[in-house]
Protein backbone atom coordinates (compact mmCIF):
# COMPACT_ATOMS: atom_id res chain seq x y z
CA UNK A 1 10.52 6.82 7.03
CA UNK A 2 7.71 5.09 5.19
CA UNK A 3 9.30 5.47 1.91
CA UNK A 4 12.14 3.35 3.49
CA UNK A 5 9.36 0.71 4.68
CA UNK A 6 8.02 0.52 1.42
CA UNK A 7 11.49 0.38 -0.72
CA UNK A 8 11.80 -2.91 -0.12
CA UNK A 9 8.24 -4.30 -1.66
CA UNK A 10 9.26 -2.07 -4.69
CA UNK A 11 10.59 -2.55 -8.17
CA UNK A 12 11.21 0.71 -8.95
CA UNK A 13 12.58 4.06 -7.01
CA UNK A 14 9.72 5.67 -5.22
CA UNK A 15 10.03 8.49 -7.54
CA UNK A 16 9.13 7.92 -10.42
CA UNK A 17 5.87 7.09 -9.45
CA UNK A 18 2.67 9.09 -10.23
CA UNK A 19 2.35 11.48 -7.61
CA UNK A 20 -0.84 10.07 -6.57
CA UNK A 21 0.16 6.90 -5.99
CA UNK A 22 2.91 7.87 -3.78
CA UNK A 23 0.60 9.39 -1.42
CA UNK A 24 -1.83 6.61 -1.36
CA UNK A 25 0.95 4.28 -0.61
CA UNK A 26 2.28 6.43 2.30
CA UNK A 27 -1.17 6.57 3.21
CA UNK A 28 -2.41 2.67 3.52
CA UNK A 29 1.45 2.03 4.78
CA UNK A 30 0.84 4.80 7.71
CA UNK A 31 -2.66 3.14 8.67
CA UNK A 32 -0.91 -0.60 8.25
CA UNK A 33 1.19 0.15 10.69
CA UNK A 34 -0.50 2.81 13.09
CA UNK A 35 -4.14 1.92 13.11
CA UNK A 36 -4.62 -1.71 13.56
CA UNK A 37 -8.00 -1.38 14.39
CA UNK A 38 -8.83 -1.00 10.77
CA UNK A 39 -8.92 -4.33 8.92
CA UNK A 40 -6.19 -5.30 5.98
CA UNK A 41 -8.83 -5.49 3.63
CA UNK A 42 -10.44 -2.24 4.27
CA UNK A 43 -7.01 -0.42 4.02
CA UNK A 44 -6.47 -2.30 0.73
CA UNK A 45 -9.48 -1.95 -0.97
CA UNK A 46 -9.65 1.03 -0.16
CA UNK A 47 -6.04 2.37 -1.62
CA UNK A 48 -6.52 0.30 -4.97
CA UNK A 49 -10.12 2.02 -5.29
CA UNK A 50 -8.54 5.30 -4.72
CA UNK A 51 -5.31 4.39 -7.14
CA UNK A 52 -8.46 3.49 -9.76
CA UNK A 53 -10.35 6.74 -9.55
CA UNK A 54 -7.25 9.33 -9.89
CA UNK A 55 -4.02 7.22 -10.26
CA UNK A 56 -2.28 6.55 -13.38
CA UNK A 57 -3.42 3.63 -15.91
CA UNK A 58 -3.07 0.51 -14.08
CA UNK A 59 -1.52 1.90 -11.25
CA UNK A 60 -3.74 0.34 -9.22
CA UNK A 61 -2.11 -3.16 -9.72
CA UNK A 62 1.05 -1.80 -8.96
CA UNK A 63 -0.66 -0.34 -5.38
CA UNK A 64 -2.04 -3.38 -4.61
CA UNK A 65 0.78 -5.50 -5.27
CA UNK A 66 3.08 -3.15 -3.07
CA UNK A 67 0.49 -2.89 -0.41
CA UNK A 68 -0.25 -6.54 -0.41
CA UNK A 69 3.26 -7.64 0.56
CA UNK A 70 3.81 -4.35 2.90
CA UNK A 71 0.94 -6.35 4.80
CA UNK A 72 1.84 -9.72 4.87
CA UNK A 73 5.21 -8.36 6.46
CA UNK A 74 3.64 -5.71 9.02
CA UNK A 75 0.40 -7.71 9.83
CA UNK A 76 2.02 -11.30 9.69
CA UNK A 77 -0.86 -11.72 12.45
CA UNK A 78 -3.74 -10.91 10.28
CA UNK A 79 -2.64 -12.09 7.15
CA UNK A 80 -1.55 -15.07 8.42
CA UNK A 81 -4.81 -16.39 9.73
CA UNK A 82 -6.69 -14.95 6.08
């Protein structure tokens, strides 16, 4: 299910990315959505600091660029007002 929420923000099939990265994404995507008691900001810095330490080379742009539009669609409330 959350690979079909984040298809859409993606150039690429889910995949063929790094391992890694596709559990961080299913990760920050999960809290996005289920825990909105955690800030945007925390989830995202949090998921491009984790996709720095043990993704693959510049996979962390790719993370934040995904995560960034998977929150201005599921948080239009919180983004919005950013």
């Amino acid at each position: 299910e959350l690979v079909g929420e984040l298809s859409p923000f993606m150039d690429r099939a889910f995949e063929s990315l790094d391992t890694i990265e596709q559990v961080i994404l299913k990760m920050a995507a999960w809290e996005l959505r289920n825990a909105p008691e955690l800030p945007t900001p925390i989830i995202l810095n949090e998921a491009v600091d984790l996709a720095c330490r043990f993704g693959a080379e510049k996979g962390h742009s790719f993370v934040n660029a995904v995560l960034d539009k998977v929150a201005r669609d599921t948080r239009q409330h919180e983004t919005a007002s950013a």
